[in-house]
PDB file of N, CA and C in Angstrom:
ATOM      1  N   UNK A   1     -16.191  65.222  32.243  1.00  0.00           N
ATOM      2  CA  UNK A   1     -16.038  63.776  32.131  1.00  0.00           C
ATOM      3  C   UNK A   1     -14.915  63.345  33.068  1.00  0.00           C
ATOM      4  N   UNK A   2     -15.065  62.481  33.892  1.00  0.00           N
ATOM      5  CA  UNK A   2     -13.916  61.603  34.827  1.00  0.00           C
ATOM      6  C   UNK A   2     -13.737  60.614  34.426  1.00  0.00           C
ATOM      7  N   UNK A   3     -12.180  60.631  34.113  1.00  0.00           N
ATOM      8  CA  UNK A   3     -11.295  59.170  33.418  1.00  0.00           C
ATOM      9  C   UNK A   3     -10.861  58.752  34.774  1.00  0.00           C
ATOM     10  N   UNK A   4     -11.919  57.601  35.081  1.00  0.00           N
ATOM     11  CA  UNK A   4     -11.547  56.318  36.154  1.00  0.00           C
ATOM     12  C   UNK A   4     -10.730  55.181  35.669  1.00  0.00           C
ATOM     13  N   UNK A   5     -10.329  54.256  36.488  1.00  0.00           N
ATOM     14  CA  UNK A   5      -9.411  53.378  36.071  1.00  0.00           C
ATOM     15  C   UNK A   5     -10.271  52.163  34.979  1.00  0.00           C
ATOM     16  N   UNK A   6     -11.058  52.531  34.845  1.00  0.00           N
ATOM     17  CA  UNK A   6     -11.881  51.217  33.998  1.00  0.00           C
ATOM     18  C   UNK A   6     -12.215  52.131  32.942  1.00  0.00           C
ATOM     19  N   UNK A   7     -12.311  53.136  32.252  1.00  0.00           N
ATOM     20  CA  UNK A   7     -11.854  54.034  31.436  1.00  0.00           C
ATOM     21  C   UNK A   7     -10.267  53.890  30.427  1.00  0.00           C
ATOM     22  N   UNK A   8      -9.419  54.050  31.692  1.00  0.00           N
ATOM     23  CA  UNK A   8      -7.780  54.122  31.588  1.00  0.00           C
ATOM     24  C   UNK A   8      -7.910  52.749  30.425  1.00  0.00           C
ATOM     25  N   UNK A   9      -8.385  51.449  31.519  1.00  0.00           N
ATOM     26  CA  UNK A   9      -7.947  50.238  30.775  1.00  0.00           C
ATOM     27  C   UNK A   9      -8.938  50.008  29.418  1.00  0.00           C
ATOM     28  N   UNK A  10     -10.158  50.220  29.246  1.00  0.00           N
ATOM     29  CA  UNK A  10     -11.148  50.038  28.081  1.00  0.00           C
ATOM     30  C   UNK A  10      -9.947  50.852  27.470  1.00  0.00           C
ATOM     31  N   UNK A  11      -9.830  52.005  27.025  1.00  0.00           N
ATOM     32  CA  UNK A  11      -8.744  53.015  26.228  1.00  0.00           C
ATOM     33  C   UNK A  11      -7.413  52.002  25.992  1.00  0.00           C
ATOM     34  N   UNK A  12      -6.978  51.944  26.742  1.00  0.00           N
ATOM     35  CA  UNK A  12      -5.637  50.988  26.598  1.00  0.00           C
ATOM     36  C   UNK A  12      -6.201  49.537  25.740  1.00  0.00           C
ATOM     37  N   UNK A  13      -7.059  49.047  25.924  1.00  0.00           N
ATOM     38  CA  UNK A  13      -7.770  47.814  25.140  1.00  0.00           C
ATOM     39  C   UNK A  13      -7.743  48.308  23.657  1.00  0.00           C
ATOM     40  N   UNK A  14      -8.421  49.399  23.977  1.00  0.00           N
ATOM     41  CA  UNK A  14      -8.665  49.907  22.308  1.00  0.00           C
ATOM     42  C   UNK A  14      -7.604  50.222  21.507  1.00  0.00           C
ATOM     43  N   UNK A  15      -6.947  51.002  22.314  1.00  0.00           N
ATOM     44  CA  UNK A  15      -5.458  51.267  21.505  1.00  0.00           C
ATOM     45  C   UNK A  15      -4.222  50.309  21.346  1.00  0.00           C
ATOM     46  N   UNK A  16      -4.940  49.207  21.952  1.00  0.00           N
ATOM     47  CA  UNK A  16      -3.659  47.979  22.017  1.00  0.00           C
ATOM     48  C   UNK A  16      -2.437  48.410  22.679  1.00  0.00           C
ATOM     49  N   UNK A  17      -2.896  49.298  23.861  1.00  0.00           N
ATOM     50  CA  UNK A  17      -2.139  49.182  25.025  1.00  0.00           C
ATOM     51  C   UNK A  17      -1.558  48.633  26.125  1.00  0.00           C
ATOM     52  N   UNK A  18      -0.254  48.461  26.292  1.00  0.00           N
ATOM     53  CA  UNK A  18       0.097  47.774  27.741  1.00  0.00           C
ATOM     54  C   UNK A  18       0.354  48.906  28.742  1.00  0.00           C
ATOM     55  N   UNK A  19      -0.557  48.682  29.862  1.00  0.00           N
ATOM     56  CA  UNK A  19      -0.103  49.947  30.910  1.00  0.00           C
ATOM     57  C   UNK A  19       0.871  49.499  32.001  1.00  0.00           C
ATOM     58  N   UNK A  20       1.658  49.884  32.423  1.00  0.00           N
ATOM     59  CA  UNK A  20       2.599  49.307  33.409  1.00  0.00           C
ATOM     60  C   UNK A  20       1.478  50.186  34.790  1.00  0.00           C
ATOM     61  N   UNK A  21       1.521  49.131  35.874  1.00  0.00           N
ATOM     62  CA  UNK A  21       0.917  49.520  36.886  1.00  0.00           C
ATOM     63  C   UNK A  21       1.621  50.634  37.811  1.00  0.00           C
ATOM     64  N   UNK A  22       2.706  50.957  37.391  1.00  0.00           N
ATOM     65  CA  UNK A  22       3.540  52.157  38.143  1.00  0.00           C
ATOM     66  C   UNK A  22       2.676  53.111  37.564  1.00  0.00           C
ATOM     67  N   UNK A  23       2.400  53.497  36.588  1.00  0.00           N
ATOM     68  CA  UNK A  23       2.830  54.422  36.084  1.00  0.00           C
ATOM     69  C   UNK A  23       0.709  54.836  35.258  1.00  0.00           C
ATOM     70  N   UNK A  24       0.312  54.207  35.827  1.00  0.00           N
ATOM     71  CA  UNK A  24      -1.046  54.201  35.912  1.00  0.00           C
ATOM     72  C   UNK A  24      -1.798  55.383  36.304  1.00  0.00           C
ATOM     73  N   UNK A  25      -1.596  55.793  37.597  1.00  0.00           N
ATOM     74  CA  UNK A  25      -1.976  57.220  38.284  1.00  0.00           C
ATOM     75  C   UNK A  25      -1.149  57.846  37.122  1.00  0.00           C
ATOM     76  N   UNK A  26      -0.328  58.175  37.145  1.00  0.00           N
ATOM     77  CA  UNK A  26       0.377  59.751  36.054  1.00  0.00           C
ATOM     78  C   UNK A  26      -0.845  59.404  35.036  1.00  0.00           C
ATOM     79  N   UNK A  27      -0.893  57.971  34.334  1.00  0.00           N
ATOM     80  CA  UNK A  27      -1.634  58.294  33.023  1.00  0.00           C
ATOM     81  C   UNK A  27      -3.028  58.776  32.937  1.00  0.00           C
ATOM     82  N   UNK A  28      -3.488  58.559  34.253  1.00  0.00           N
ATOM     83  CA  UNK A  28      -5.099  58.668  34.987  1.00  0.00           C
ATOM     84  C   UNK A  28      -5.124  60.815  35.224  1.00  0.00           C
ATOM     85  N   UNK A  29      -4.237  60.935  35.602  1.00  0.00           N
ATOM     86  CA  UNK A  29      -3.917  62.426  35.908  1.00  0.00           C
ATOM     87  C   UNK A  29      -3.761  63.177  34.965  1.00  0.00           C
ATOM     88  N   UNK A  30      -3.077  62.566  33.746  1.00  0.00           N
ATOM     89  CA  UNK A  30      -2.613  63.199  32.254  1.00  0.00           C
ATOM     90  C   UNK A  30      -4.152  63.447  31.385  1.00  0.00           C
ATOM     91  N   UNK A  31      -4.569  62.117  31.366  1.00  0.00           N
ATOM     92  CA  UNK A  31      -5.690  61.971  30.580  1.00  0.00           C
ATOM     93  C   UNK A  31      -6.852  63.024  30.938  1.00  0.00           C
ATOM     94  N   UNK A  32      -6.829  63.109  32.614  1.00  0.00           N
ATOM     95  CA  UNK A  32      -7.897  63.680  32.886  1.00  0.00           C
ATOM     96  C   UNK A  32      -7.806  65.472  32.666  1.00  0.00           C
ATOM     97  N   UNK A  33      -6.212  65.666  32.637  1.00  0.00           N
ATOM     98  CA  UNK A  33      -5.821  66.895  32.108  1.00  0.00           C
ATOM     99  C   UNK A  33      -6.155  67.428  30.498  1.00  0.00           C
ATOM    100  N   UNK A  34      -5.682  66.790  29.655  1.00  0.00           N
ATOM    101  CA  UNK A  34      -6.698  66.616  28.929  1.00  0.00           C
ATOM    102  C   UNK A  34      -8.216  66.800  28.351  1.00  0.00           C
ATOM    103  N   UNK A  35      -8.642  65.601  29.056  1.00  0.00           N
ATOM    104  CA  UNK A  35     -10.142  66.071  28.696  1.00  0.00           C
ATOM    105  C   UNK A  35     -10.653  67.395  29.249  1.00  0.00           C
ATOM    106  N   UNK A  36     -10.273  67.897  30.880  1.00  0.00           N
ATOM    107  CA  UNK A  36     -10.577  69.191  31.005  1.00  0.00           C
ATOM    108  C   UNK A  36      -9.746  69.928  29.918  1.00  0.00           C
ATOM    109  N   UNK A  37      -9.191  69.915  29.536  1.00  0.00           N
ATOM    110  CA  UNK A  37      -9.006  71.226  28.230  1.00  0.00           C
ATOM    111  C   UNK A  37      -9.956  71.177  27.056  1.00  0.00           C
ATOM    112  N   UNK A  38     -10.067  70.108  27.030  1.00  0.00           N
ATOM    113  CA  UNK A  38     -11.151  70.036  25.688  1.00  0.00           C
ATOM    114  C   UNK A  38     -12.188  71.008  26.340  1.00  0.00           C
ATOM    115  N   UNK A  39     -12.975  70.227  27.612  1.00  0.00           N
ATOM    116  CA  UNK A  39     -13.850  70.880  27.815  1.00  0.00           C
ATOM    117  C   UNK A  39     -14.305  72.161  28.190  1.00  0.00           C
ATOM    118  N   UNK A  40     -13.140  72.704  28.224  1.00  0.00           N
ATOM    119  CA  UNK A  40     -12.565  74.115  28.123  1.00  0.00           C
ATOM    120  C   UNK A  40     -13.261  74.925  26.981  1.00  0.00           C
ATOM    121  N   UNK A  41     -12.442  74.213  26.187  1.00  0.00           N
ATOM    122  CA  UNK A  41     -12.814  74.785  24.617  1.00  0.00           C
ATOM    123  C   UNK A  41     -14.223  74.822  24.323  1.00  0.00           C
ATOM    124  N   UNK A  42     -15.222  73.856  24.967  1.00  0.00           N
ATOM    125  CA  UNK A  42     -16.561  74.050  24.679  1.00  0.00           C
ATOM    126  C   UNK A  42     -17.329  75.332  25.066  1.00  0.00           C
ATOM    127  N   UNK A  43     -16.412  76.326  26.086  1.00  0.00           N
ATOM    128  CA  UNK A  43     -16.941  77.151  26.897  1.00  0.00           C
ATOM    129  C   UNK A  43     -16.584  78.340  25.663  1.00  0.00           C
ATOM    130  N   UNK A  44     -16.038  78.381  24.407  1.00  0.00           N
ATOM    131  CA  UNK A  44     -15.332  79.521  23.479  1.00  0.00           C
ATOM    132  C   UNK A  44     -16.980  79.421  23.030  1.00  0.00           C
ATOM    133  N   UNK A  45     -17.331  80.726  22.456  1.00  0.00           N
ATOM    134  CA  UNK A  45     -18.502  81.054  21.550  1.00  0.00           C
ATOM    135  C   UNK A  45     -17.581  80.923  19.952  1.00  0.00           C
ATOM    136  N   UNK A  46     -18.363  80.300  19.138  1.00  0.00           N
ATOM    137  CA  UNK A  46     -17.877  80.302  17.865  1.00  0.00           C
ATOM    138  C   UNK A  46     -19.216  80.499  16.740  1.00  0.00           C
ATOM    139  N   UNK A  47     -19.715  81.160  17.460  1.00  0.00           N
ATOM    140  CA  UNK A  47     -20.766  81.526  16.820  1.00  0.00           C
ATOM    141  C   UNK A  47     -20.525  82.817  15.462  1.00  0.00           C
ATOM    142  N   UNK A  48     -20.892  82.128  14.221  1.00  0.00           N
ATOM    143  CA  UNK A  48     -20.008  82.928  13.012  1.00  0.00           C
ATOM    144  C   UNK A  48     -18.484  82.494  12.681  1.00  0.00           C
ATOM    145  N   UNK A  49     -18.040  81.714  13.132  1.00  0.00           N
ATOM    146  CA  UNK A  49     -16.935  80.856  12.929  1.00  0.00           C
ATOM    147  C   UNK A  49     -17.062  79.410  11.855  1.00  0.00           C
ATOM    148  N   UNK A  50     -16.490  79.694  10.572  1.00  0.00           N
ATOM    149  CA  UNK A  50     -16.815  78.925  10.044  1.00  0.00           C
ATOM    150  C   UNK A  50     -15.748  77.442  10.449  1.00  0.00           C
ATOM    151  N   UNK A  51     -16.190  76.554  10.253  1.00  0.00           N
ATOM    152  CA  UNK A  51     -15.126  75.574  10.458  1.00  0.00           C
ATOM    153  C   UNK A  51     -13.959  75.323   9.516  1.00  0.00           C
ATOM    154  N   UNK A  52     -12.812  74.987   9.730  1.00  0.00           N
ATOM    155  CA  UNK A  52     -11.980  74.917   9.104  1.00  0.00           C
ATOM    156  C   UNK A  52     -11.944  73.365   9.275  1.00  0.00           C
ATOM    157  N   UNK A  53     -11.667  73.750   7.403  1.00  0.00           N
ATOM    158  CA  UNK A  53     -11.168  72.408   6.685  1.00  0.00           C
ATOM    159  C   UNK A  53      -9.378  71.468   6.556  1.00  0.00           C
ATOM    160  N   UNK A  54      -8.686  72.906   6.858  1.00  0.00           N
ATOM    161  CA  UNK A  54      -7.663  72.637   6.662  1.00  0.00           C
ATOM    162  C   UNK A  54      -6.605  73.696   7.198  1.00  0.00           C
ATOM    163  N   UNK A  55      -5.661  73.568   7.614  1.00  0.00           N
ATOM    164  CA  UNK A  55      -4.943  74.022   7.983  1.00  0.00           C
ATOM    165  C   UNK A  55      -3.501  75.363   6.880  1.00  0.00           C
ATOM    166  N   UNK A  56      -3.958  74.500   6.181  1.00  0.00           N
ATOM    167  CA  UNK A  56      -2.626  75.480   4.746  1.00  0.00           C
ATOM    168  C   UNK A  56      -4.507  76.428   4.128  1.00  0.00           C
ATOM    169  N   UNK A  57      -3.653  77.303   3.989  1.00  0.00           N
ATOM    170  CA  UNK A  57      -4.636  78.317   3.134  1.00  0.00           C
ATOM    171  C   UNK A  57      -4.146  78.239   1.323  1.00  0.00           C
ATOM    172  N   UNK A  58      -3.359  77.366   0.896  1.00  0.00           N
ATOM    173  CA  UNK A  58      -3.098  77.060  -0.326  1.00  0.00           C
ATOM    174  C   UNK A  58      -4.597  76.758  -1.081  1.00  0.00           C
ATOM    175  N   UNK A  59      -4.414  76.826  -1.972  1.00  0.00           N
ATOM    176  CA  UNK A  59      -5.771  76.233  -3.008  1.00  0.00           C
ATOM    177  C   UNK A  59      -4.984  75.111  -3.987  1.00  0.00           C
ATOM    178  N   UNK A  60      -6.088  74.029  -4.291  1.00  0.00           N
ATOM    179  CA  UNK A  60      -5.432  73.442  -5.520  1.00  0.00           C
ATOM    180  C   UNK A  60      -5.385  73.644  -6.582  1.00  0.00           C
ATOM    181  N   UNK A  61      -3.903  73.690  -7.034  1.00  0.00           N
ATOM    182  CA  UNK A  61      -4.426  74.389  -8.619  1.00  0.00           C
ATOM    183  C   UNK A  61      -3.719  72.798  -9.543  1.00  0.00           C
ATOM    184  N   UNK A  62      -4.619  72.781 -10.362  1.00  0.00           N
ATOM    185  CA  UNK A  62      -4.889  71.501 -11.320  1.00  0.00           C
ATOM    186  C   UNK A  62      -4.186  71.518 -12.482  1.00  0.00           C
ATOM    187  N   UNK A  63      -3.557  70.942 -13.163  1.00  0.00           N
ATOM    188  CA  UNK A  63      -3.288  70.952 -14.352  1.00  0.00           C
ATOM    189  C   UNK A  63      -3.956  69.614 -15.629  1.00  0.00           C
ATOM    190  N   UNK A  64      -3.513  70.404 -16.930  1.00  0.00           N
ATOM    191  CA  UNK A  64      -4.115  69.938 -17.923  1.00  0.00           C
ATOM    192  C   UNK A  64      -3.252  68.342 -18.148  1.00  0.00           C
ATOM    193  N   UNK A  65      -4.125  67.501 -17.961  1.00  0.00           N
ATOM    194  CA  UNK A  65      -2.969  66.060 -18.475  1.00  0.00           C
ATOM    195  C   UNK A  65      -2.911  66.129 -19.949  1.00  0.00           C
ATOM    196  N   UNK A  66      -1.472  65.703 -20.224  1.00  0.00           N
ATOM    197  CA  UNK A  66      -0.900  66.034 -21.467  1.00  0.00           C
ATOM    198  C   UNK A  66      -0.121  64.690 -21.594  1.00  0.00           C
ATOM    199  N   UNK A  67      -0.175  64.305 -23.154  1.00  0.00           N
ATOM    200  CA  UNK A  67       1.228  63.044 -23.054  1.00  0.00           C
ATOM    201  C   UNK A  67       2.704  63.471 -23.013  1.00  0.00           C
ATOM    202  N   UNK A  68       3.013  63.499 -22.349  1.00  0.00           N
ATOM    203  CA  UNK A  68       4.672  63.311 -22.833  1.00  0.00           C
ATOM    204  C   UNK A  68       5.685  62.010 -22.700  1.00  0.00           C
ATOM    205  N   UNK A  69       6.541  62.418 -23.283  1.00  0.00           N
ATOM    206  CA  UNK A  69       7.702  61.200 -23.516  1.00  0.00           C
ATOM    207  C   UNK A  69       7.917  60.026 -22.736  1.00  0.00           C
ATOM    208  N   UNK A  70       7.423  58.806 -22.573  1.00  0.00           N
ATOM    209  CA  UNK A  70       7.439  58.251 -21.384  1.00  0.00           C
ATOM    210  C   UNK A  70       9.142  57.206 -21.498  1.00  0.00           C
ATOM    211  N   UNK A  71       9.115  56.126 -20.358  1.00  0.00           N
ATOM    212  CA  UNK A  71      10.022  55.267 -21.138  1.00  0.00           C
ATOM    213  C   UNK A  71       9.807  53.961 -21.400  1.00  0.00           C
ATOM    214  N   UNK A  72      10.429  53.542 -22.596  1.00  0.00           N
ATOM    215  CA  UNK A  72       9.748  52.514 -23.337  1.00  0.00           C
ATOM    216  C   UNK A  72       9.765  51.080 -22.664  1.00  0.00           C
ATOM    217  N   UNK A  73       8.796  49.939 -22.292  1.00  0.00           N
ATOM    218  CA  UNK A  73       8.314  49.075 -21.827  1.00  0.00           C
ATOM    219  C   UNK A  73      10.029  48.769 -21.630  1.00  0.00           C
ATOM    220  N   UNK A  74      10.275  48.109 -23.210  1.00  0.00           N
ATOM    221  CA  UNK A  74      11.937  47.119 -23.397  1.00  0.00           C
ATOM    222  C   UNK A  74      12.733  47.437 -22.539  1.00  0.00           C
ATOM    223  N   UNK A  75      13.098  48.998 -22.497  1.00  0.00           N
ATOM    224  CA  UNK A  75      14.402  49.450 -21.643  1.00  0.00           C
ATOM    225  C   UNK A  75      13.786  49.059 -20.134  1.00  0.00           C
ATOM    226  N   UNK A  76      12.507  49.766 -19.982  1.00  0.00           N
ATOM    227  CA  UNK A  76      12.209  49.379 -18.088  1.00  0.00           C
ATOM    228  C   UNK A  76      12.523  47.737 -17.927  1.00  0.00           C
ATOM    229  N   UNK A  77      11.820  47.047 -19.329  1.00  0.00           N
ATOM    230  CA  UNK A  77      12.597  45.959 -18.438  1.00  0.00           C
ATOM    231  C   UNK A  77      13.627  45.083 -18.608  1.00  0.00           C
ATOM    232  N   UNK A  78      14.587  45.884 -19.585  1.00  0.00           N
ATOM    233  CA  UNK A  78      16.070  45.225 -19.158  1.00  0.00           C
ATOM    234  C   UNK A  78      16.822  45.919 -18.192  1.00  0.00           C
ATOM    235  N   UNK A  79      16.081  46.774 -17.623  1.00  0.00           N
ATOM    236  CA  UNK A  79      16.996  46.985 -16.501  1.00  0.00           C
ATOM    237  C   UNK A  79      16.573  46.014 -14.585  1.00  0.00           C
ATOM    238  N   UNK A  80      15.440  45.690 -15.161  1.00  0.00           N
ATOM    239  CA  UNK A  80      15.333  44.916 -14.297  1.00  0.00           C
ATOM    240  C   UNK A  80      16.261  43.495 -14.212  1.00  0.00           C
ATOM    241  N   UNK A  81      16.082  42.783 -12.893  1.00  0.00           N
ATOM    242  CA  UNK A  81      16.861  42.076 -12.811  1.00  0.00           C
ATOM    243  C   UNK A  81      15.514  40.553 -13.203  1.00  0.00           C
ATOM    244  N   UNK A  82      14.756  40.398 -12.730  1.00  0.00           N
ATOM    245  CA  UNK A  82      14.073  39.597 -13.071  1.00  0.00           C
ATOM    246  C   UNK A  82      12.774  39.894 -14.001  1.00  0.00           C
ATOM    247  N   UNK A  83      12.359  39.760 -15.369  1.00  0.00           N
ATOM    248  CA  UNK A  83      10.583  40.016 -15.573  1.00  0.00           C
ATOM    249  C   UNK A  83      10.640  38.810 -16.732  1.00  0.00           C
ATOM    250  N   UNK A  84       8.903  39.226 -17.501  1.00  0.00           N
ATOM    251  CA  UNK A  84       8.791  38.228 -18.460  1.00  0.00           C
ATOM    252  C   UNK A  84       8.767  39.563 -19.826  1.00  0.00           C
ATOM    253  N   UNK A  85       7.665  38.710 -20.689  1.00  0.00           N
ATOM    254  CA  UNK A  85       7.978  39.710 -21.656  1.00  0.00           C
ATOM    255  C   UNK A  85       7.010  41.267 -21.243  1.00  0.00           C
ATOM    256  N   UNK A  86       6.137  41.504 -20.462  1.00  0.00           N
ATOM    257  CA  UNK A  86       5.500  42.498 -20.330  1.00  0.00           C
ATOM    258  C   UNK A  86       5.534  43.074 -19.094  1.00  0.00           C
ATOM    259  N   UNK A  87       6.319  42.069 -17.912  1.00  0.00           N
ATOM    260  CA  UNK A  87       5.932  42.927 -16.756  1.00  0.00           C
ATOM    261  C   UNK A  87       7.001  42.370 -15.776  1.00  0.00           C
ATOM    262  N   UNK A  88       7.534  43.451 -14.658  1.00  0.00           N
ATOM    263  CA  UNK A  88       8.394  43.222 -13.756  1.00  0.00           C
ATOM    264  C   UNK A  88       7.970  41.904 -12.835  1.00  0.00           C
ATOM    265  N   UNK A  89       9.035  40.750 -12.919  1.00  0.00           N
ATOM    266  CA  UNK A  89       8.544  39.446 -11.741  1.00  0.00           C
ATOM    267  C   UNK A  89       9.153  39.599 -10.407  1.00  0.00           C
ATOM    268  N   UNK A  90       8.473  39.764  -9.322  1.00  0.00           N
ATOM    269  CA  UNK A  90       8.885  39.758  -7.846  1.00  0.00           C
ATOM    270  C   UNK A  90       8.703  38.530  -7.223  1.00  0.00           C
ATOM    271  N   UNK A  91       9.607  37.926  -6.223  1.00  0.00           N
ATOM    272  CA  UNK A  91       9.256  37.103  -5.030  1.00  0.00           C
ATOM    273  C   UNK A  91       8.052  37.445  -4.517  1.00  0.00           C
ATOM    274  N   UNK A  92       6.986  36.184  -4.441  1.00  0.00           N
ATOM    275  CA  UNK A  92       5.825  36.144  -3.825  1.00  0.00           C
ATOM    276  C   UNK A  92       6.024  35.934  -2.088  1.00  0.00           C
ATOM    277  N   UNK A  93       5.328  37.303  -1.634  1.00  0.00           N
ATOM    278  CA  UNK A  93       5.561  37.901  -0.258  1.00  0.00           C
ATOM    279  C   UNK A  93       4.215  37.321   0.551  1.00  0.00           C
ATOM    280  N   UNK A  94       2.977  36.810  -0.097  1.00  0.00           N
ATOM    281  CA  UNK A  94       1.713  37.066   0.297  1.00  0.00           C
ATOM    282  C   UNK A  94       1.556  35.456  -0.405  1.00  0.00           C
ATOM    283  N   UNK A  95       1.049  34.721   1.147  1.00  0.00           N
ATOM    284  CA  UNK A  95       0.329  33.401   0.797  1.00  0.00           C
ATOM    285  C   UNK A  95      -1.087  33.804   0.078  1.00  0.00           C
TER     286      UNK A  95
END
C-alpha cells in the first residue's frame, strides 16, 4: 500500500488532525514505514497459531457476592456538604 499525500490528509481529517506543511514529507515517510511492516507481518505463516485474546495469561477468578456491612444512608449524608433527605445534591453541569 502507498501513503500519498491525499491519504496523509483524508487520515489527518479522520483523526482531527492539523499537519504543519514542514513536516509533511517526514509524516508521509513514517507512515509509509509503517505500513511496510505490517505488511511484513503478512509474509509470517501462522498456520496453527491460535489467536490471542489477550495479552496477561491470568484467568478470572470470580467471587461469591455476599452482604457485608455497608455505610448507613444518614452518616453518607451528613458528611456531605450539600443533599436532601435521600440523595447527594450537585451543581447542575449539563444544560
Amino acid at each position: 500500500m502507498n501513503i500519498d499525500r491525499d491519504t496523509l490528509h483524508k487520515l489527518a481529517h479522520l483523526a482531527r488532525l492539523e499537519i504543519n506543511p514542514a513536516e509533511e514529507q517526514q509524516l508521509l515517510t513514517d507512515l509509509s514505514k509503517m505500513v511496510s511492516f505490517v505488511e511484513k507481518l503478512k509474509e509470517v505463516d501462522t498456520t496453527g497459531v491460535e489467536p490471542l485474546t489477550s495479552m496477561a495469561q491470568e484467568v478470572n477468578t470470580w467471587r461469591e457476592d455476599e452482604v457485608k456491612p455497608h455505610l448507613e444512608r444518614s452518616i453518607a449524608l451528613g458528611q456531605a456538604p450539600a443533599h436532601d433527605d435521600t440523595f447527594f445534591t450537585v451543581p447542575k453541569v449539563i444544560d
